[in-house]
C-alpha atoms as a PDB file:
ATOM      1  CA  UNK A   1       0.000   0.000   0.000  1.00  0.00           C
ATOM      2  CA  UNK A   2       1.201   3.581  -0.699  1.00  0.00           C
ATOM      3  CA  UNK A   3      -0.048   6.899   0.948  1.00  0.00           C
ATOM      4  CA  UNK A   4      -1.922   8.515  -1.813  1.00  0.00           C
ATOM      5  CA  UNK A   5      -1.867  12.229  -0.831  1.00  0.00           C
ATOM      6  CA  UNK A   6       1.321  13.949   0.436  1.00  0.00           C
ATOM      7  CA  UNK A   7       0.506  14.516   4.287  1.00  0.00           C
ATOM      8  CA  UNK A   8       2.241  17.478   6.051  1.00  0.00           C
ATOM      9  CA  UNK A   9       1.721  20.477   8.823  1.00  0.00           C
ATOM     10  CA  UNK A  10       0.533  23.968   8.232  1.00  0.00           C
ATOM     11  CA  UNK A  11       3.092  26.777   8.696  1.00  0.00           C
ATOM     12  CA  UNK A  12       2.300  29.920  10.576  1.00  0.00           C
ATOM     13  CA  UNK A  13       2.795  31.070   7.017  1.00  0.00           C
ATOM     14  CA  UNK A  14       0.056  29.306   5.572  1.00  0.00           C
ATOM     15  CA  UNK A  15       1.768  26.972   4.138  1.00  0.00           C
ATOM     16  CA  UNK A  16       2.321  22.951   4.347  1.00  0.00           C
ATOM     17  CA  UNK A  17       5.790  21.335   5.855  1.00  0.00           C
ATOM     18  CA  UNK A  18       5.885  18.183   3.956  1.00  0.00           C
ATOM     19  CA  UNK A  19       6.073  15.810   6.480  1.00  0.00           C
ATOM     20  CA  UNK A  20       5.365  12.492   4.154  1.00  0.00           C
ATOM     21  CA  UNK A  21       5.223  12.126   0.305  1.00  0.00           C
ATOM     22  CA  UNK A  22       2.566  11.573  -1.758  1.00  0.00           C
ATOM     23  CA  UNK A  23       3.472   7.759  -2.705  1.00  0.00           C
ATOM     24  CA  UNK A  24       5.132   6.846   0.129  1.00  0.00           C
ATOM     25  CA  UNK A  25       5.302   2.946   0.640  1.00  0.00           C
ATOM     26  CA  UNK A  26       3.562   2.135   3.878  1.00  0.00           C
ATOM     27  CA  UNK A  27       3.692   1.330   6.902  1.00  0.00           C
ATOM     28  CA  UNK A  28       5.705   4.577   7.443  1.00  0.00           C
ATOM     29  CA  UNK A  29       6.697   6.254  10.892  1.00  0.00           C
ATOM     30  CA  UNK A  30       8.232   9.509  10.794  1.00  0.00           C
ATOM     31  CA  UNK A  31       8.918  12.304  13.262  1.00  0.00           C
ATOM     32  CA  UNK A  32       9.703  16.060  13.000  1.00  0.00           C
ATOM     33  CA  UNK A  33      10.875  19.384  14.768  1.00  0.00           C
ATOM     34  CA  UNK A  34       9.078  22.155  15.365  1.00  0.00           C
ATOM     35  CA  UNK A  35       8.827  25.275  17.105  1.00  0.00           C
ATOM     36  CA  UNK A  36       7.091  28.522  18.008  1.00  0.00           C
ATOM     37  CA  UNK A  37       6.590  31.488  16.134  1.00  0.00           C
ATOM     38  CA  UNK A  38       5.399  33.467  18.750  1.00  0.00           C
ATOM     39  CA  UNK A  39       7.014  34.971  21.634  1.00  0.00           C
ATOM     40  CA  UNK A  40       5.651  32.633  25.541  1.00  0.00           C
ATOM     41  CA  UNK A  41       3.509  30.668  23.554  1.00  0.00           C
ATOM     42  CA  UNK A  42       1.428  28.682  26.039  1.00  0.00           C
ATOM     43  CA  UNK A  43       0.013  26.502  23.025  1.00  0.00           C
ATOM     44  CA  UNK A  44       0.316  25.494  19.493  1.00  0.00           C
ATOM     45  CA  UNK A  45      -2.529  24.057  17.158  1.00  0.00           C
ATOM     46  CA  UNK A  46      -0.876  21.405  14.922  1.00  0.00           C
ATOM     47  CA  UNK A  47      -2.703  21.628  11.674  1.00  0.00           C
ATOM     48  CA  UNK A  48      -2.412  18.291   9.708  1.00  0.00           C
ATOM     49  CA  UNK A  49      -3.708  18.215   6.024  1.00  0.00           C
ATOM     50  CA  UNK A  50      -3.554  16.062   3.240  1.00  0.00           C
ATOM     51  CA  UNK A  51      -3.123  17.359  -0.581  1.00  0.00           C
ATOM     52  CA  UNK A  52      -0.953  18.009  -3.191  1.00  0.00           C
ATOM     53  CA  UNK A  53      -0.381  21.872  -2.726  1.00  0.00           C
ATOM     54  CA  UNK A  54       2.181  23.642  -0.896  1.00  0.00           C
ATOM     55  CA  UNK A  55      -0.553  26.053   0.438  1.00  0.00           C
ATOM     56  CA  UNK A  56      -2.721  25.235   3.140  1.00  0.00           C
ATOM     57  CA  UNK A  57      -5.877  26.470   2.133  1.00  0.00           C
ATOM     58  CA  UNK A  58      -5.646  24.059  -1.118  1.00  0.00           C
ATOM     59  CA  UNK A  59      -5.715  20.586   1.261  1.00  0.00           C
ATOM     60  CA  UNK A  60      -8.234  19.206   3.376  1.00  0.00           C
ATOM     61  CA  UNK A  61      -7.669  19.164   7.076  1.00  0.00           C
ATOM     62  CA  UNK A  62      -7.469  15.689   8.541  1.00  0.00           C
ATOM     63  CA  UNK A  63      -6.275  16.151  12.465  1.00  0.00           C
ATOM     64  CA  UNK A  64      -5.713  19.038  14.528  1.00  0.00           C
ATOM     65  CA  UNK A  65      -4.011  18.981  17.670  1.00  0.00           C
ATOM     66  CA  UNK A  66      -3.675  21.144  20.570  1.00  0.00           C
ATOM     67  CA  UNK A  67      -0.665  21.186  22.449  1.00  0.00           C
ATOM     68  CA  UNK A  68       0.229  23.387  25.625  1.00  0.00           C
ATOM     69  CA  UNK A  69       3.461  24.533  26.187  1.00  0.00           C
ATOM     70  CA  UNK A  70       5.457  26.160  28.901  1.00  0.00           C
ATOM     71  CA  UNK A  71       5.858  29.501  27.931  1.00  0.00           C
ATOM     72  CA  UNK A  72       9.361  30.327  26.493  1.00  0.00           C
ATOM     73  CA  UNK A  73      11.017  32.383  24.296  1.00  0.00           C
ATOM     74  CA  UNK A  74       9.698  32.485  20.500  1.00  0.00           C
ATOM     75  CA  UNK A  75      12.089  29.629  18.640  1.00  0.00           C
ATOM     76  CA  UNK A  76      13.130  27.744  21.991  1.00  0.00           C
ATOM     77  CA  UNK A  77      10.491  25.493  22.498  1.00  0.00           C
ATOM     78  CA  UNK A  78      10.671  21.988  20.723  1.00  0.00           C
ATOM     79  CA  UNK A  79       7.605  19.974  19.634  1.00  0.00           C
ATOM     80  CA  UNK A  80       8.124  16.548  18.325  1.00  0.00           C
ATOM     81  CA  UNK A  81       5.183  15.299  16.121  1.00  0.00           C
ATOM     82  CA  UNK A  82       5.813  11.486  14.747  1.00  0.00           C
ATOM     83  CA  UNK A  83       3.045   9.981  12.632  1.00  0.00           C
ATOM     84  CA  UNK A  84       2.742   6.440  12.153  1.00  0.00           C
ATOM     85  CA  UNK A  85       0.599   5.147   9.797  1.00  0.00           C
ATOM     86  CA  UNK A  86      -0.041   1.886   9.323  1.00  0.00           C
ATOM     87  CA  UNK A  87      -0.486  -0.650   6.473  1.00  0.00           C
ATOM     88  CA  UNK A  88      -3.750   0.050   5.619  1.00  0.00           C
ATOM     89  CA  UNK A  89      -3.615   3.798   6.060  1.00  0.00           C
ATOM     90  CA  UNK A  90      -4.563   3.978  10.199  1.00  0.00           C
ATOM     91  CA  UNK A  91      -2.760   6.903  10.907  1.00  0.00           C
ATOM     92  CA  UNK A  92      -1.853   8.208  14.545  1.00  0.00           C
ATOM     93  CA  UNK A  93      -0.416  11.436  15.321  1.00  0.00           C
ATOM     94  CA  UNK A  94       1.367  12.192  18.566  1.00  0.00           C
ATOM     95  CA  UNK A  95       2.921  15.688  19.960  1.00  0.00           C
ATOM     96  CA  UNK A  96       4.808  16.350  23.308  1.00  0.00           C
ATOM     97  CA  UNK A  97       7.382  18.808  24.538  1.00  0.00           C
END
């Protein structure tokens, strides 16, 4: 099985941060880095969509998680978001300090 639809995270920009490729043989785990864009940030809303443009607003929304924070400095905090999707497409999403 492949993942049909590149998956990735939207940007405070607006736009996606591929996280996995359209095609992508699967099962497939993969985790990323992020951070805040926002000076004490006490949360973030991951936005995860599914598409085939690099701007948000072009992809449908598939999971949205809210995360709190401690409240640092913009660019200090790191979240790590892995997704693990499974053979037949089962896809879970987990994000922690």
């Amino acid at each position: 099985n492949v993942n049909p639809l590149r998956i990735g995270i939207v940007k405070a920009d607006g736009f996606v941060s591929t996280v996995m490729e359209k095609f992508l043989s699967l099962p497939h785990r993969k985790t990323v880095i992020f951070t805040t864009s926002k000076e004490h940030q006490s949360t973030a809303t991951i936005k995860v969509v599914a598409g085939v443009t690099p701007k948000a607003a072009d992809n449908t929304v598939i999971a949205e998680v809210l995360k709190g924070l401690t409240p640092l400095p913009k660019g200090v905090p790191r979240i790590k978001i892995t997704f693990d999707v499974e053979q037949m497409g089962r896809t879970q999403i987990v994000a922690e300090e």
